[in-house]
C-alpha atoms as a PDB file:
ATOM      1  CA  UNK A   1     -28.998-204.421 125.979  1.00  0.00           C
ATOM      2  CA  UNK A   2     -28.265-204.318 122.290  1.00  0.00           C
ATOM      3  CA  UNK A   3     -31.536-204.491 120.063  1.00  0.00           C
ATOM      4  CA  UNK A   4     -31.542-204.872 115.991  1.00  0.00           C
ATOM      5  CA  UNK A   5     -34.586-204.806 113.908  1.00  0.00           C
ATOM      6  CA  UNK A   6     -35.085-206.957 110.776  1.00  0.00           C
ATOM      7  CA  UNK A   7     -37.624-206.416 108.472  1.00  0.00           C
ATOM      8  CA  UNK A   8     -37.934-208.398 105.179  1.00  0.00           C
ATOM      9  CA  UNK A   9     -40.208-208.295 102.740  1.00  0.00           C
ATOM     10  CA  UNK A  10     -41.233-211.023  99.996  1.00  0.00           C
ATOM     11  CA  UNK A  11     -42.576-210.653  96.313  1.00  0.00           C
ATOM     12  CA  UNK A  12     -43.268-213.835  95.536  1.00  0.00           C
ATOM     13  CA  UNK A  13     -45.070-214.606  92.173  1.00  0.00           C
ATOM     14  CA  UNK A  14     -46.725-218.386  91.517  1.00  0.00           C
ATOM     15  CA  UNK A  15     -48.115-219.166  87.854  1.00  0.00           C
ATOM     16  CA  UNK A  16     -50.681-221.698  87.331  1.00  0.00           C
ATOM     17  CA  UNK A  17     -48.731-225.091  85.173  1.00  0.00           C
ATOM     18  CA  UNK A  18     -48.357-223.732  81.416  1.00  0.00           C
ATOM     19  CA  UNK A  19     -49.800-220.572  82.299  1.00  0.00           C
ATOM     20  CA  UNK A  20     -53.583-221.776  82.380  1.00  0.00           C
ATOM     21  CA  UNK A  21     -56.523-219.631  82.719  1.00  0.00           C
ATOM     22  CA  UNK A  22     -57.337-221.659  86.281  1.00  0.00           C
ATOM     23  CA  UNK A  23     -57.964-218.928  89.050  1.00  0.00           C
ATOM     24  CA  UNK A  24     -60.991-217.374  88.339  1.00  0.00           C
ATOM     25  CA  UNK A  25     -63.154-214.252  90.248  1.00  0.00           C
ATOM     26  CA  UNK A  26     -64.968-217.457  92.372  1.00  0.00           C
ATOM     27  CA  UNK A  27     -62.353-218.986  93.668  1.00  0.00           C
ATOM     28  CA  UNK A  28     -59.640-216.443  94.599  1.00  0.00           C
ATOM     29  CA  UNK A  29     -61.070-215.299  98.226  1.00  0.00           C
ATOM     30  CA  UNK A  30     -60.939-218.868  98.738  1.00  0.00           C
ATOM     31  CA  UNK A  31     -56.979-219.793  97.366  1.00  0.00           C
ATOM     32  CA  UNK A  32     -56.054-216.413  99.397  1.00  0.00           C
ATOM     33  CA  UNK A  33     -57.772-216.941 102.541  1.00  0.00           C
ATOM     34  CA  UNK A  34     -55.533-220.353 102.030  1.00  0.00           C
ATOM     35  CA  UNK A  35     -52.638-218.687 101.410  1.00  0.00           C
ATOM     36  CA  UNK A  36     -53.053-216.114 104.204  1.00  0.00           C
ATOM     37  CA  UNK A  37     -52.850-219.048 106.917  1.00  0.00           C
ATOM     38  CA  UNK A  38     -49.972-221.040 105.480  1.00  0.00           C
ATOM     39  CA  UNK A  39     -48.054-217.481 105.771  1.00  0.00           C
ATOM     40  CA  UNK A  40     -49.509-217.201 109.332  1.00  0.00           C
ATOM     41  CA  UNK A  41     -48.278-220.456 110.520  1.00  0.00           C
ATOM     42  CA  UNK A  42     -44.905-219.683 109.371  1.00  0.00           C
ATOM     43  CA  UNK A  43     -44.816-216.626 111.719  1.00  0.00           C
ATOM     44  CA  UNK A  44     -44.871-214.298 108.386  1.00  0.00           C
ATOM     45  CA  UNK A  45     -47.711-211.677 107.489  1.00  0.00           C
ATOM     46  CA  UNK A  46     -49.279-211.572 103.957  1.00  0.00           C
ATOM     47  CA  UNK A  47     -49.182-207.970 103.541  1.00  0.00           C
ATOM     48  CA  UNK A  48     -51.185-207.599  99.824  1.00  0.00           C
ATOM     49  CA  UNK A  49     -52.391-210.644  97.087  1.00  0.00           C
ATOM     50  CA  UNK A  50     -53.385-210.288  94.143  1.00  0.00           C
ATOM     51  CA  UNK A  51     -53.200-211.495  90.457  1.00  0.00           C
ATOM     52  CA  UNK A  52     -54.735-212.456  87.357  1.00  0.00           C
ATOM     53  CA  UNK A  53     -56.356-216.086  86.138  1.00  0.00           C
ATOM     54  CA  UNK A  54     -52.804-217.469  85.574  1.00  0.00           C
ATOM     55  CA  UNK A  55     -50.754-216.291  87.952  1.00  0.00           C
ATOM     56  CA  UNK A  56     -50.786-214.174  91.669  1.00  0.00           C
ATOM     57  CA  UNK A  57     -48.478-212.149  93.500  1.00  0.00           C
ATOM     58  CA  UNK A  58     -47.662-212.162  97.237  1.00  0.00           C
ATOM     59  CA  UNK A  59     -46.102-209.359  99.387  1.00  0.00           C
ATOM     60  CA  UNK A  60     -44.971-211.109 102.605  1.00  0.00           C
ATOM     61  CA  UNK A  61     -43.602-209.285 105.311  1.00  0.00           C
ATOM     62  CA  UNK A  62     -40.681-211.443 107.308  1.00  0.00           C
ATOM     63  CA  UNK A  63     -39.452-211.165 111.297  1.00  0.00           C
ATOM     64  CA  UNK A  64     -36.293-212.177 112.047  1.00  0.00           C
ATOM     65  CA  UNK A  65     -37.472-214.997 114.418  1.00  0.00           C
ATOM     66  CA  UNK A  66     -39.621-216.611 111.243  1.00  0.00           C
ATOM     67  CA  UNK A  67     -36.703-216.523 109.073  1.00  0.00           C
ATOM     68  CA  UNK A  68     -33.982-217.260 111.762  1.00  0.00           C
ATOM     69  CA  UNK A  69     -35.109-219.203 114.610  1.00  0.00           C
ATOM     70  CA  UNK A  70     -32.548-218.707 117.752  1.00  0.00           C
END
């Protein structure tokens, strides 16, 4: 039986409106624990997150069957 193997991986980068200061040290564990499940639900894995007070970055790592659905 054939097999093929799909990995993708994400950078996605969100910015607060205007680029406001909004995401401060308090609240990040918080907005990525968040994060973290809505990737989770979607069958995806949030490999890394991280950013600054006005914007983040996410590495998400993809299957085939979260992207594709057969």
């Amino acid at each position: 039986m054939p097999q093929s193997i799909v990995k993708m991986l994400a950078h996605i980068v969100f910015s607060t409106k205007n680029r406001a200061d909004l995401i401060h040290p308090g609240i990040e564990d918080d907005l990525f624990g968040y994060i973290h499940g809505v990737v989770k639900n979607n069958d995806a894995k949030l490999i890394i997150a991280n950013g600054t007070t006005n914007h983040i970055h996410l590495l998400v790592s993809y299957q085939r069957k979260s992207i594709f659905p057969i």
